[in-house]
N, C-alpha and C. Protein backbone atom coordinates (compact mmCIF):
# COMPACT_ATOMS: atom_id res chain seq x y z
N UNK A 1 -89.05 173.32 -5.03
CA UNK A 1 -90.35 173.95 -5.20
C UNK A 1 -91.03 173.32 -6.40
N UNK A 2 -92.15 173.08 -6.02
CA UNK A 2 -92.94 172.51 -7.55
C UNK A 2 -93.51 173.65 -8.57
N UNK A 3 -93.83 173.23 -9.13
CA UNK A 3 -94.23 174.24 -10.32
C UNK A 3 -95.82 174.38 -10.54
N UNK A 4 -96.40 175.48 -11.41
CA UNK A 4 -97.97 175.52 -11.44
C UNK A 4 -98.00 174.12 -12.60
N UNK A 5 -99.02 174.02 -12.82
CA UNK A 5 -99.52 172.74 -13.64
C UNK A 5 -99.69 173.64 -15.24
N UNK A 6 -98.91 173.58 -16.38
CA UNK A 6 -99.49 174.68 -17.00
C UNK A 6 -100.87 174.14 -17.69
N UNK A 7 -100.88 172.94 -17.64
CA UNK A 7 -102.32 172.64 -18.55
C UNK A 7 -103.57 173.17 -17.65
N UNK A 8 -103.16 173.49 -16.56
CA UNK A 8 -104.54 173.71 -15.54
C UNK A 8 -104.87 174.17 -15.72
N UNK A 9 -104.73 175.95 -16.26
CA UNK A 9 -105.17 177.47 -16.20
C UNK A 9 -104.76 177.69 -17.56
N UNK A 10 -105.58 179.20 -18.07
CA UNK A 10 -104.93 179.86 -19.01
C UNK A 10 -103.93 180.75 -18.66
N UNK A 11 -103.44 180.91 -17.65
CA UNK A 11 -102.20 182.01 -17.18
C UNK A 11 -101.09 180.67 -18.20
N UNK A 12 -99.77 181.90 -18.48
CA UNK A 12 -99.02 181.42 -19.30
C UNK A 12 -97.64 181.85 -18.83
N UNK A 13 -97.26 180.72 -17.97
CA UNK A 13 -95.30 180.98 -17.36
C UNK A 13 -95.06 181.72 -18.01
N UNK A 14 -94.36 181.71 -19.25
CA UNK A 14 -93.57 182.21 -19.86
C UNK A 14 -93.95 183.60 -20.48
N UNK A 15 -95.00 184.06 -20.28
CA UNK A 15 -95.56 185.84 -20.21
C UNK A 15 -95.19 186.31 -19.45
N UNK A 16 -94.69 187.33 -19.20
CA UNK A 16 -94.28 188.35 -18.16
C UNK A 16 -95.08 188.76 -17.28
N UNK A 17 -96.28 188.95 -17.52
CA UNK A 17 -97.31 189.45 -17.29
C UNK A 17 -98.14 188.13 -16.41
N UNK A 18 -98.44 187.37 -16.82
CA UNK A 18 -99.22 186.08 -16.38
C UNK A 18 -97.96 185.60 -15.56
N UNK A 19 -96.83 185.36 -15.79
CA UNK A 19 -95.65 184.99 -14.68
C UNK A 19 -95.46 186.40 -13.32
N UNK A 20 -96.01 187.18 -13.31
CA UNK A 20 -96.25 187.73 -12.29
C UNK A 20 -97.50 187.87 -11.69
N UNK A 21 -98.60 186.99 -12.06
CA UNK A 21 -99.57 186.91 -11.39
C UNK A 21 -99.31 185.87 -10.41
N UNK A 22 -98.59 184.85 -10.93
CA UNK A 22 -98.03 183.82 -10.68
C UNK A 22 -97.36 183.74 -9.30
N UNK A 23 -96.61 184.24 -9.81
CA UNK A 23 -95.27 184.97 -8.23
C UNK A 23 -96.36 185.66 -7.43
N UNK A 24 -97.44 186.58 -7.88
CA UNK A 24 -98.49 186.95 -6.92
C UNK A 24 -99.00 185.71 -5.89
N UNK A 25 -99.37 185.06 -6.02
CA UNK A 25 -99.69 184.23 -5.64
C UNK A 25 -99.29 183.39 -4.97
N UNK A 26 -98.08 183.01 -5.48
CA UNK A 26 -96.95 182.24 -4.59
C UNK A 26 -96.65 183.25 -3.32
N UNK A 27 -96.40 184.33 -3.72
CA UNK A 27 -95.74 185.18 -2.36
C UNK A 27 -96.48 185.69 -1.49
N UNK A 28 -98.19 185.14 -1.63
CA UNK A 28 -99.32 185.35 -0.64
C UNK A 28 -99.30 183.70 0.01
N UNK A 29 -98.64 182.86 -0.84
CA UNK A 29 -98.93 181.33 0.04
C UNK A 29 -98.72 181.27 1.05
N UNK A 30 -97.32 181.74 1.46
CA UNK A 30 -96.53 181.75 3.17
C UNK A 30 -97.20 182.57 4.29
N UNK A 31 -98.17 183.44 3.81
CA UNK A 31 -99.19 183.67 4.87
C UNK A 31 -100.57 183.34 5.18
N UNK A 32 -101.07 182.48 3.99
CA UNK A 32 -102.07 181.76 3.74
C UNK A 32 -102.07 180.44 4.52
N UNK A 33 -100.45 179.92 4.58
CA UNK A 33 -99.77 178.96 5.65
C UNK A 33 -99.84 178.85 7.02
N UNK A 34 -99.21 179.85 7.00
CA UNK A 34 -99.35 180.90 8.76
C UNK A 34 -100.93 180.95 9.29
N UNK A 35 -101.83 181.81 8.36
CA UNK A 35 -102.82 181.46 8.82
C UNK A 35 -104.32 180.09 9.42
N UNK A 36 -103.41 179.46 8.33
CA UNK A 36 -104.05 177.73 8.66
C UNK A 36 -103.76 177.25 9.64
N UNK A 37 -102.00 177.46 9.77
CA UNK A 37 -101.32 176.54 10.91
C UNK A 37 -101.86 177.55 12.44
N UNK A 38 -101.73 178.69 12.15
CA UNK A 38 -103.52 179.36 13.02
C UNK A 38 -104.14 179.35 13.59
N UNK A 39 -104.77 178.80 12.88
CA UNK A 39 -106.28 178.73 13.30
C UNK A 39 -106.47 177.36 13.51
N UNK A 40 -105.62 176.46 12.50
CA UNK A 40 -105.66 175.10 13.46
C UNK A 40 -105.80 175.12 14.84
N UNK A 41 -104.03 175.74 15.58
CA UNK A 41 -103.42 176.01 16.78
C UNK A 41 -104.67 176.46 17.62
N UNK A 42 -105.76 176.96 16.58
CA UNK A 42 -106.45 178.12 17.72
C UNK A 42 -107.82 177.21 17.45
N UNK A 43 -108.18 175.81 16.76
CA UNK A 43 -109.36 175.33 16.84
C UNK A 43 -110.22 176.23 16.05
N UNK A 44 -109.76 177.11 15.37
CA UNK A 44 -111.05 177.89 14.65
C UNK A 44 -111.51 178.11 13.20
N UNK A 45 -112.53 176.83 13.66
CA UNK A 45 -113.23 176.26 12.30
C UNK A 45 -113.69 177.02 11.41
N UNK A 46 -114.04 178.25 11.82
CA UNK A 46 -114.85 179.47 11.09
C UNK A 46 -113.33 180.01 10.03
N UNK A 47 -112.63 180.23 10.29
CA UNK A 47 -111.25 180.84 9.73
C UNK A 47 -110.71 179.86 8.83
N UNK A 48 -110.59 178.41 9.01
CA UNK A 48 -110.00 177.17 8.45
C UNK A 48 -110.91 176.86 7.43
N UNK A 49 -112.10 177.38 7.14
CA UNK A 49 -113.18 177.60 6.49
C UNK A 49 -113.06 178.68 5.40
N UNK A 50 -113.12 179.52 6.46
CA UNK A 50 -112.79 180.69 5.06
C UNK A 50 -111.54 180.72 4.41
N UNK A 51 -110.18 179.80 4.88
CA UNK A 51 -109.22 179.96 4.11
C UNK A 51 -109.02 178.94 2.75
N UNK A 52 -109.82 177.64 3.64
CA UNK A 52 -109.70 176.88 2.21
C UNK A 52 -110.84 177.60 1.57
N UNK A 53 -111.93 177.90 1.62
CA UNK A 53 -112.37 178.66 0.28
C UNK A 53 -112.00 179.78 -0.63
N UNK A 54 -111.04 180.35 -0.06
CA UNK A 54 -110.43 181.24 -0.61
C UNK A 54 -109.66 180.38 -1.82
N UNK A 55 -108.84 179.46 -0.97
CA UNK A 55 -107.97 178.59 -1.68
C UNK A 55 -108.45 178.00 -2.53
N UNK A 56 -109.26 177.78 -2.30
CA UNK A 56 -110.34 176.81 -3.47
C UNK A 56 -110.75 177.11 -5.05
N UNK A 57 -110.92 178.67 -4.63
CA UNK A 57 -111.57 179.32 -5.80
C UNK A 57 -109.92 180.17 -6.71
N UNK A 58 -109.17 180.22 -5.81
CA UNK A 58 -108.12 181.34 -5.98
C UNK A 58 -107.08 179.90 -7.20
N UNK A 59 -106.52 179.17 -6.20
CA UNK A 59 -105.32 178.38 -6.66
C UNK A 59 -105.76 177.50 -8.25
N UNK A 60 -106.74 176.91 -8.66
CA UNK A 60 -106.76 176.74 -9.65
C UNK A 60 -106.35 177.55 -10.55
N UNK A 61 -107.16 178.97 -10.94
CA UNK A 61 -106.79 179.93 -11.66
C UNK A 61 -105.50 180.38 -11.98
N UNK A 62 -104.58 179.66 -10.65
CA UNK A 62 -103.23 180.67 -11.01
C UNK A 62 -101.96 179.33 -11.40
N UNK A 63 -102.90 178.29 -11.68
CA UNK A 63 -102.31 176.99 -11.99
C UNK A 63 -101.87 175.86 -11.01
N UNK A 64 -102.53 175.60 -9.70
CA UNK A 64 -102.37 175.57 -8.57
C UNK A 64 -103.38 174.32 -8.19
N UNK A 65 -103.90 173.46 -9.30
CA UNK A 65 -105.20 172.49 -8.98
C UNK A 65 -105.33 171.76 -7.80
N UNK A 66 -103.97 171.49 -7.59
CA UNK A 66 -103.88 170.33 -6.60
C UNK A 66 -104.30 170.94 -5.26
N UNK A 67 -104.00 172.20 -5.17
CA UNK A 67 -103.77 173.33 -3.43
C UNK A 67 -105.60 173.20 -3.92
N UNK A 68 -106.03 174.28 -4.54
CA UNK A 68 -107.54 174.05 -5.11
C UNK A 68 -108.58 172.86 -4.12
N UNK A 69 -108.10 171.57 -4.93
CA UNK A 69 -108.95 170.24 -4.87
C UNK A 69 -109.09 170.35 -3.14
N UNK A 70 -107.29 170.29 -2.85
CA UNK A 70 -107.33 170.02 -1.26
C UNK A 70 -108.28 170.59 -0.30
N UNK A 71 -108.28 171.92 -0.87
CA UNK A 71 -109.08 173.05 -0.19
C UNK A 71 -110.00 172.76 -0.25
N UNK A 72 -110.79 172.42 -1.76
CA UNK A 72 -112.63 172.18 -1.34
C UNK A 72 -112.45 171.04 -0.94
N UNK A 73 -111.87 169.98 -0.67
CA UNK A 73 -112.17 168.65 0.19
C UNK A 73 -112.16 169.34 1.42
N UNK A 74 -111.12 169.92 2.56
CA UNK A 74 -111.19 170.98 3.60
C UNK A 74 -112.39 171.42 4.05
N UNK A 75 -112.77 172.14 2.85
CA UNK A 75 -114.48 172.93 3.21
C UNK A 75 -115.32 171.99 3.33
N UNK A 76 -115.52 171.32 2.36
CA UNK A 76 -116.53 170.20 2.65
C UNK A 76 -116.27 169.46 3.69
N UNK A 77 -115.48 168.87 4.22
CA UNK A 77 -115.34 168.44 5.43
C UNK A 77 -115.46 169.06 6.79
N UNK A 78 -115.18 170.17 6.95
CA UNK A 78 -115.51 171.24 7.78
C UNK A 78 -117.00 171.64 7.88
N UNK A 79 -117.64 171.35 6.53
CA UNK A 79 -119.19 171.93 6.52
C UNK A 79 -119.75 170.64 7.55
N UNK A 80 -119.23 169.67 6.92
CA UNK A 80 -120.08 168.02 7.43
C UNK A 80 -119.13 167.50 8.98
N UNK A 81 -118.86 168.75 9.87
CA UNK A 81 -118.37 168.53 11.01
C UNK A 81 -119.61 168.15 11.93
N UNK A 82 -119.41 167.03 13.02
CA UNK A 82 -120.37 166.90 13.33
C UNK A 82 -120.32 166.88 14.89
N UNK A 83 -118.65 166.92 15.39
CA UNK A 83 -118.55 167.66 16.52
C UNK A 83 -117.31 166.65 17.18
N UNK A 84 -117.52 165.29 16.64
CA UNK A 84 -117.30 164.25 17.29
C UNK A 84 -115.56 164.19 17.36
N UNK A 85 -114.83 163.53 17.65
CA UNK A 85 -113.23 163.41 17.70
C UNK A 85 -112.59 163.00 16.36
N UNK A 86 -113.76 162.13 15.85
CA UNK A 86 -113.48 161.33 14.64
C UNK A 86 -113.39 162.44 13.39
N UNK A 87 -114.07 163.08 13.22
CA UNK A 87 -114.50 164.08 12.67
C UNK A 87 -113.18 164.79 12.71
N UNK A 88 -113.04 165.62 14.10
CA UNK A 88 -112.34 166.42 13.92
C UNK A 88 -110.86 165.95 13.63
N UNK A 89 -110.71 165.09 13.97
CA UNK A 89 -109.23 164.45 13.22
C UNK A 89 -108.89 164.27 12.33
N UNK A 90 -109.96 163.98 11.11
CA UNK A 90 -109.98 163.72 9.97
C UNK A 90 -109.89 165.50 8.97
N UNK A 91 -110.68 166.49 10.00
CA UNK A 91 -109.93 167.54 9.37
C UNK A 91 -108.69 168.19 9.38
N UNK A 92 -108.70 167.54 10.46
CA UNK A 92 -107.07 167.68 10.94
C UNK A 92 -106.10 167.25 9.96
N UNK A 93 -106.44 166.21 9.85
CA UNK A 93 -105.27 165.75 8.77
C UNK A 93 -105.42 165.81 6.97
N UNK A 94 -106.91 166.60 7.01
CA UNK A 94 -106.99 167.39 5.78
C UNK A 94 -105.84 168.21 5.63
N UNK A 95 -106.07 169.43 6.43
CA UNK A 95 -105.65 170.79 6.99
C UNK A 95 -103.64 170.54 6.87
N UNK A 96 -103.02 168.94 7.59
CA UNK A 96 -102.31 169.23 7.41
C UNK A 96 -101.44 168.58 6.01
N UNK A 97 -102.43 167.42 5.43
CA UNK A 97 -102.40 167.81 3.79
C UNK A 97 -102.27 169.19 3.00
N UNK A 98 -103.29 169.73 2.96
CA UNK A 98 -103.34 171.23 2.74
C UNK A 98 -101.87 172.14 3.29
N UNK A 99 -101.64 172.05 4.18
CA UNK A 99 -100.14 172.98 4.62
C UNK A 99 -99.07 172.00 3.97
N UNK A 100 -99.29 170.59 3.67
CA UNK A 100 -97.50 169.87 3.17
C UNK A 100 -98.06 170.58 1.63
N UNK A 101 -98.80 170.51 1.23
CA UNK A 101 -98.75 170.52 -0.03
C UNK A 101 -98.61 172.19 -0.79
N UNK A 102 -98.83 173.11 0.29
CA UNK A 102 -98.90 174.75 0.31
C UNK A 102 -97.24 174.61 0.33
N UNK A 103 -96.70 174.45 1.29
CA UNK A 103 -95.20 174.34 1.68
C UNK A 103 -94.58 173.88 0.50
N UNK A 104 -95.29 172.99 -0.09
CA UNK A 104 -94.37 172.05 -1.33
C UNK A 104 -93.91 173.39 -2.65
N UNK A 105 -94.35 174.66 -2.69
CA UNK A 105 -94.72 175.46 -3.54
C UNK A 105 -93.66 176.71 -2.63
N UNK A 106 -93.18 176.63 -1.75
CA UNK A 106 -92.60 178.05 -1.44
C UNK A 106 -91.46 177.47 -1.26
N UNK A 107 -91.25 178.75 -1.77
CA UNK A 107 -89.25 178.78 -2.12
C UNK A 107 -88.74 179.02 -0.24
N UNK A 108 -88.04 179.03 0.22
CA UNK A 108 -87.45 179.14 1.22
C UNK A 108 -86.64 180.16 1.28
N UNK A 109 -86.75 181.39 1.70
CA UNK A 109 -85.63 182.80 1.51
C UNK A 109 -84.50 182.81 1.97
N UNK A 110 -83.39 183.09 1.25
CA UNK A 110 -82.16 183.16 1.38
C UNK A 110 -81.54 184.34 2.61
């Protein structure tokens, strides 16, 4: 599992308090996952939309830049869809940037 970036955010690992916002966050990723891999499955741009913006605005804050960046590249690419194959492939393989790199962050349950 990789770790938050600590220079990214002011949340602070080693607080108790800010290390459970932390774990907040992480333990909403694996359905944030689910839902991408989704709405991919299901073609629905409107949802793959609203999740990387969520992601976008959410994962920086909790030390998370890289999930962040991916996400608004996602949206923006999704905004500038233009219908064509080319297009949609290229979000495609945003999207599944965005899920290796979500995945790269969850622990696997015992």
């Amino acid at each position: 599992m990789n770790a938050p970036d600590p220079n990214a955010f002011s949340l602070d690992v080693n607080d108790p308090e800010d290390a459970e916002l932390i774990e907040y966050f992480l333990g909403e990723l694996p359905e944030k996952v689910s839902a991408i891999a989704s709405a991919l499955t299901g073609e629905d741009i409107k949802e793959l939309g609203r999740i990387a913006h969520q992601l976008k605005g959410a994962a920086p804050g909790f030390g998370f830049p890289a999930i962040g960046s991916a996400a608004d590249q996602l949206e923006g690419s999704i905004r500038e869809l233009d219908g064509t194959v080319a297009s949609m492939k290229s979000v495609q393989e945003e999207v599944e940037s965005l899920l290796s790199l979500c995945q790269s962050y969850i622990t696997p349950k015992s």
